[in-house]
N, C-alpha and C. Protein backbone atom coordinates (compact mmCIF):
# COMPACT_ATOMS: atom_id res chain seq x y z
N UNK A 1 22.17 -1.89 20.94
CA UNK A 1 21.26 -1.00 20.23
C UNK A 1 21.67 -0.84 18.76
N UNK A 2 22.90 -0.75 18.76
CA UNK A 2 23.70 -0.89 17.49
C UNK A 2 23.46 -1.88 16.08
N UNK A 3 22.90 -2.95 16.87
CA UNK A 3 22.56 -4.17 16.18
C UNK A 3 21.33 -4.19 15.87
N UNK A 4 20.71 -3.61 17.23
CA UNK A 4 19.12 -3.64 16.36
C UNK A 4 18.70 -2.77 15.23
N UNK A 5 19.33 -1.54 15.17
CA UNK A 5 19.01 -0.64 13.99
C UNK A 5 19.77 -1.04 13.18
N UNK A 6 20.26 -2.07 12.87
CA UNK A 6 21.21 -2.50 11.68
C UNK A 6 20.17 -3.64 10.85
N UNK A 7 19.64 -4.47 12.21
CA UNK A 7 19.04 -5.60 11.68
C UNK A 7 17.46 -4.90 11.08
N UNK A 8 17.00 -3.98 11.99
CA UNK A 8 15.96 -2.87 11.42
C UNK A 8 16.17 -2.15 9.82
N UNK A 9 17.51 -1.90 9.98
CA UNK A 9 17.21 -1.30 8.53
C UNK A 9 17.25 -2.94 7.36
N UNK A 10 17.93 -3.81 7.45
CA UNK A 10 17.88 -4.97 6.39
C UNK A 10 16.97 -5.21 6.59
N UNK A 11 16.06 -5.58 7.79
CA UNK A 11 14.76 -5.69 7.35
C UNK A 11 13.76 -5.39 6.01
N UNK A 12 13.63 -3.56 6.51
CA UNK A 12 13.42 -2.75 5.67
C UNK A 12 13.84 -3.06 4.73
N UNK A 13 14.59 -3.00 4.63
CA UNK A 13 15.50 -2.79 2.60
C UNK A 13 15.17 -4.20 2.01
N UNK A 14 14.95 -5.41 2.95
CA UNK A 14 14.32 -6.78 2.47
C UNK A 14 12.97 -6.56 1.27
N UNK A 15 12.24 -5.79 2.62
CA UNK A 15 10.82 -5.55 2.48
C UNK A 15 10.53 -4.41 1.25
N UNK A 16 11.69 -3.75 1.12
CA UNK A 16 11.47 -2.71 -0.23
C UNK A 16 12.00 -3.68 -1.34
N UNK A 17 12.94 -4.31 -1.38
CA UNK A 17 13.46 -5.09 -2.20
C UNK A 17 12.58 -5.65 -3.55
N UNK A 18 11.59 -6.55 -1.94
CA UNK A 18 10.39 -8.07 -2.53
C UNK A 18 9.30 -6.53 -3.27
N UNK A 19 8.95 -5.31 -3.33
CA UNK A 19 8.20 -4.92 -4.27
C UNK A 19 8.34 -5.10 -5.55
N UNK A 20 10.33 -5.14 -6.03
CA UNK A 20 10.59 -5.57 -7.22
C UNK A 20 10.42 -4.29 -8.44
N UNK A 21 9.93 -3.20 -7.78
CA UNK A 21 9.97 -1.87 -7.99
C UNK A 21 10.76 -0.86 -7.65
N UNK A 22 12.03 -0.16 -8.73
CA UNK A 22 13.17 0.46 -8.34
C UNK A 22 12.34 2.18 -7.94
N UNK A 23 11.17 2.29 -8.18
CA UNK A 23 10.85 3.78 -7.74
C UNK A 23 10.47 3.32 -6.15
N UNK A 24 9.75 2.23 -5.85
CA UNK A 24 9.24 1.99 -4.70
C UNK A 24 10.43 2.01 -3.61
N UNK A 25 11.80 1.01 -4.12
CA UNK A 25 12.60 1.20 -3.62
C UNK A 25 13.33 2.31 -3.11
N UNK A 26 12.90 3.57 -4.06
CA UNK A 26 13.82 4.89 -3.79
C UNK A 26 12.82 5.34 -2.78
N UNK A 27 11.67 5.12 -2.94
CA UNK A 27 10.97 6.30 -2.57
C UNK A 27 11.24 5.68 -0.61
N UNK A 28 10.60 4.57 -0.51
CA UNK A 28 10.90 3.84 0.62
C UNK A 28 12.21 3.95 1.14
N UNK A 29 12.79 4.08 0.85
CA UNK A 29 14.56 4.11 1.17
C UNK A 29 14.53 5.34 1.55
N UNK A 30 14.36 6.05 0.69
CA UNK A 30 14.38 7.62 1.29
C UNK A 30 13.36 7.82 2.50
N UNK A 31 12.42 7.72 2.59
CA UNK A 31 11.57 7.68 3.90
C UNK A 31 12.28 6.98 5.14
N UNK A 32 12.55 5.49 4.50
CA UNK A 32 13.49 5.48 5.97
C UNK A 32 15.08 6.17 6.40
N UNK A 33 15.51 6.75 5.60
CA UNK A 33 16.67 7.52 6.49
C UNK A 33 16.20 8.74 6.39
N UNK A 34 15.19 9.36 6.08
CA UNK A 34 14.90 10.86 6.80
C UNK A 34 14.24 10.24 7.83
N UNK A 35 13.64 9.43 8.22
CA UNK A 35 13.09 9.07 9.33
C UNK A 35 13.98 8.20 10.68
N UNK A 36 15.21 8.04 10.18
CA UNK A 36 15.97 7.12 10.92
C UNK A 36 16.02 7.61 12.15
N UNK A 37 16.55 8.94 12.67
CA UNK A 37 16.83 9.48 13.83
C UNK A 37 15.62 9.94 14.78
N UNK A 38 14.25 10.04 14.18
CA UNK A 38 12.92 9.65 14.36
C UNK A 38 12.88 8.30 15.30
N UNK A 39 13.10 7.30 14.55
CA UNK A 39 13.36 5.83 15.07
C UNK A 39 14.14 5.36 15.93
N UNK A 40 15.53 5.53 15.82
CA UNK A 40 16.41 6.02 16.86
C UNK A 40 15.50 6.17 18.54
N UNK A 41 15.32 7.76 18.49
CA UNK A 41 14.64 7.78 20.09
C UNK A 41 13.37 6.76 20.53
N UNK A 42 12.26 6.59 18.98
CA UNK A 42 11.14 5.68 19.44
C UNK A 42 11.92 4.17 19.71
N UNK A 43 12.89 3.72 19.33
CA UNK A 43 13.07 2.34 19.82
C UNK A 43 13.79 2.55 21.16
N UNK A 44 14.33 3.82 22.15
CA UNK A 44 15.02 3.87 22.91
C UNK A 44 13.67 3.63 23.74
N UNK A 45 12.50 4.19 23.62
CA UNK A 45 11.15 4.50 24.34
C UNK A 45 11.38 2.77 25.13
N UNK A 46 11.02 2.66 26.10
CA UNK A 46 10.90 1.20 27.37
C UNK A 46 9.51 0.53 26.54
N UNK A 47 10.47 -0.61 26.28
CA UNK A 47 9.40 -1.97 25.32
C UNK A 47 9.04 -1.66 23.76
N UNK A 48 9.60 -0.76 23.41
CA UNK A 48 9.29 -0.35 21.99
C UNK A 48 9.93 -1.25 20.61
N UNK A 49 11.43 -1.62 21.26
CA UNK A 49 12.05 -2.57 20.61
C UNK A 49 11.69 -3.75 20.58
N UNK A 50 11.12 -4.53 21.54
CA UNK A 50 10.78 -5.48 21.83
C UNK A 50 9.49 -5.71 20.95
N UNK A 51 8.38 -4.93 21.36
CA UNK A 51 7.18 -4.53 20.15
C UNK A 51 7.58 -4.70 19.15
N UNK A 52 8.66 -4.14 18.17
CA UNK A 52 9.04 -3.78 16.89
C UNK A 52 9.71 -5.26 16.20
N UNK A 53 10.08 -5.37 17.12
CA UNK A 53 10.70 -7.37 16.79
C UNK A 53 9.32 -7.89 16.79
N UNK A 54 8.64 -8.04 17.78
CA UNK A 54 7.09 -9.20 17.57
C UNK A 54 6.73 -8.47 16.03
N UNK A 55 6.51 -7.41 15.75
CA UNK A 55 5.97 -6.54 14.27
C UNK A 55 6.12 -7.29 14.04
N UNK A 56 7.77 -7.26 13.08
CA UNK A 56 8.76 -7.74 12.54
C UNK A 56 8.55 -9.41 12.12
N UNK A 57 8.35 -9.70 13.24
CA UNK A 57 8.62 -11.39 12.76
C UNK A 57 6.99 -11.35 12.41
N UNK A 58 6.02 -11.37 12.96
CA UNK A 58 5.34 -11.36 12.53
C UNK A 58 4.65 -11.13 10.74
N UNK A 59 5.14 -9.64 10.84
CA UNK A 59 4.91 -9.66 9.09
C UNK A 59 5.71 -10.68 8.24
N UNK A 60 6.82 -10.46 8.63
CA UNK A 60 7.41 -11.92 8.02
C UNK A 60 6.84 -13.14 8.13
N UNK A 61 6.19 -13.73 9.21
CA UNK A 61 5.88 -15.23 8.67
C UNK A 61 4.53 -14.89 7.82
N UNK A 62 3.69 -13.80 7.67
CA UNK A 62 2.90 -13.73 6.99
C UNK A 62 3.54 -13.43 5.43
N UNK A 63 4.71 -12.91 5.24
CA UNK A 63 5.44 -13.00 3.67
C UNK A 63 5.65 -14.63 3.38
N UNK A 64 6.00 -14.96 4.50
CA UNK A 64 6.33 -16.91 4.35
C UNK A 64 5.35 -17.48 4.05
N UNK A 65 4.21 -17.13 4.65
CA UNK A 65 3.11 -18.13 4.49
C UNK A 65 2.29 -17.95 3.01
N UNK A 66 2.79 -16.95 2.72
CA UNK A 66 2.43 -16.55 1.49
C UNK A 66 0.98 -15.66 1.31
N UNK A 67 1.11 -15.28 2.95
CA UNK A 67 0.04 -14.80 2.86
C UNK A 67 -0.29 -13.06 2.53
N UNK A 68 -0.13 -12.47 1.74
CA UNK A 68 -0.02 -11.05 1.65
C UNK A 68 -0.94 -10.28 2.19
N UNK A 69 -2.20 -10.18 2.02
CA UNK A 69 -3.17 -10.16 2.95
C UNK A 69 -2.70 -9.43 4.53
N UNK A 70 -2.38 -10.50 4.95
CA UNK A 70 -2.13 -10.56 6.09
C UNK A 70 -0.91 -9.77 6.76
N UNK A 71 0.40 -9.86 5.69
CA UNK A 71 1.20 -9.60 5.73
C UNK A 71 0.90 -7.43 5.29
N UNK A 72 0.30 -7.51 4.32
CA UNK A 72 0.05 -5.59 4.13
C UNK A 72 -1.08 -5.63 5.77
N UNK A 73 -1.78 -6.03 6.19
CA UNK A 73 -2.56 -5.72 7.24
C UNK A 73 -1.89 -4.95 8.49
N UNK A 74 -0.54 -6.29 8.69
CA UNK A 74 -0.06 -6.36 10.14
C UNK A 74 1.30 -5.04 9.59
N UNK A 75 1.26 -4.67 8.51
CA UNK A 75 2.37 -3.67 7.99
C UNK A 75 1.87 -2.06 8.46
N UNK A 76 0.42 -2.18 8.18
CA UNK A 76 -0.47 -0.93 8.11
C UNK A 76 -0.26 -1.21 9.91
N UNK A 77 -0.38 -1.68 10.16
CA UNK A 77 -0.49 -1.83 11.73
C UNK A 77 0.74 -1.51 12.54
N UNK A 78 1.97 -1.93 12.00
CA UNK A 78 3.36 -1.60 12.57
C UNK A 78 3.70 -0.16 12.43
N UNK A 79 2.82 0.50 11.18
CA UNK A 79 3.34 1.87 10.74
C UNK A 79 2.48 2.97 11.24
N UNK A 80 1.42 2.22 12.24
CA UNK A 80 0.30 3.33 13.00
C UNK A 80 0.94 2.79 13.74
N UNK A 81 1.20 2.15 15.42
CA UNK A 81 2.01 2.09 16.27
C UNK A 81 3.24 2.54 16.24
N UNK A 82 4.05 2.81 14.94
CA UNK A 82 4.73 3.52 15.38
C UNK A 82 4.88 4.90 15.22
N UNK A 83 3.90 5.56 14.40
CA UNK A 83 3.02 6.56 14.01
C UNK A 83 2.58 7.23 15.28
N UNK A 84 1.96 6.60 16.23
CA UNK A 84 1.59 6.34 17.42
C UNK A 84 2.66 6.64 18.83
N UNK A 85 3.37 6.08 18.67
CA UNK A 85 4.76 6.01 19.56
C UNK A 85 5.19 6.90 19.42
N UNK A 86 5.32 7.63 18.51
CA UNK A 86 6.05 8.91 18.43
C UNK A 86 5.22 10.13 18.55
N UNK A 87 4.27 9.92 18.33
CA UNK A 87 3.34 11.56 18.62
C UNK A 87 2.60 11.72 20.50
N UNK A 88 2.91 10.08 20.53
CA UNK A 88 2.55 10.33 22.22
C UNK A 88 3.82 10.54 23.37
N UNK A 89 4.86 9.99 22.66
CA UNK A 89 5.98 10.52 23.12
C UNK A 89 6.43 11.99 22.16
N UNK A 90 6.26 12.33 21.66
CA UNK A 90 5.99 13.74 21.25
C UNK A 90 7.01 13.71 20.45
N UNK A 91 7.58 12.86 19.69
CA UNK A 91 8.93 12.71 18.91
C UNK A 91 8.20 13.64 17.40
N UNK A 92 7.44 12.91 17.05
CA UNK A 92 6.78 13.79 15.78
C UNK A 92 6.99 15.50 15.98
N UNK A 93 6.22 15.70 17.19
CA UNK A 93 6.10 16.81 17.26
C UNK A 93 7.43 17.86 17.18
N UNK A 94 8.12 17.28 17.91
CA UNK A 94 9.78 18.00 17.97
C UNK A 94 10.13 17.69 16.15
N UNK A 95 10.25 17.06 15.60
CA UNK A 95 11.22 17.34 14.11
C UNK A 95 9.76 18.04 13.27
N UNK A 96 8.68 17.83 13.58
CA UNK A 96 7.94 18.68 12.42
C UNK A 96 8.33 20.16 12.90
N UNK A 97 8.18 20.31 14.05
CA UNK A 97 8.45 22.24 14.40
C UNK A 97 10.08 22.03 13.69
N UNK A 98 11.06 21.15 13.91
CA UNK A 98 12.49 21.67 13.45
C UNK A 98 12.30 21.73 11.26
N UNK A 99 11.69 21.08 11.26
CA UNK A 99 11.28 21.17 9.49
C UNK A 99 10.90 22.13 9.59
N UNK A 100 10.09 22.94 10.24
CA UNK A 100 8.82 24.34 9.80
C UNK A 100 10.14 25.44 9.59
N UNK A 101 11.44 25.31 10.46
CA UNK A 101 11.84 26.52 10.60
C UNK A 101 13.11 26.97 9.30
């Protein structure tokens, strides 16, 4: 599990990198480690990791192919599934009530 949130975050930080934009980078960077422990339980969720790798490679061969298009499509798509994953497993719901207080 150790490995996958390691290879999850270089991902990420790949993918903030190629914007080539140091605000995009902060701002993105910061979203993913307030969100890390968020992520954490949704990849523990049964098949979620597995999902998150097909994402994964996926948007990538669409960065390879040069296809961007394709590649922001299947991005908008990884970030509602997992948008998704967490409010039906109720993960959202638990840290927005711990923010309110």
């Amino acid at each position: 599990f150790d490995r996958l949130m390691e290879l999850d975050d270089r991902f990420h930080r790949s993918i903030y990198e190629m914007t080539g934009s140091r605000m995009y980078q902060r701002i993105l960077a910061d979203l993913h480690a307030y969100a890390e422990h968020v992520r954490e339980r949704s990849m523990k969720e049964p098949g979620r990791a597995e999902k998150m790798v097909a994402e994964h490679r996926a948007i990538l061969e669409a960065i390879s192919s040069g296809d961007s298009h394709e590649a922001r499509s299947l991005m908008v798509q990884h970030i509602q599934r997992c948008t998704e994953n967490m409010e039906k497993n109720h993960i959202l719901d638990i840290e927005e009530r711990r923010e309110s207080k």
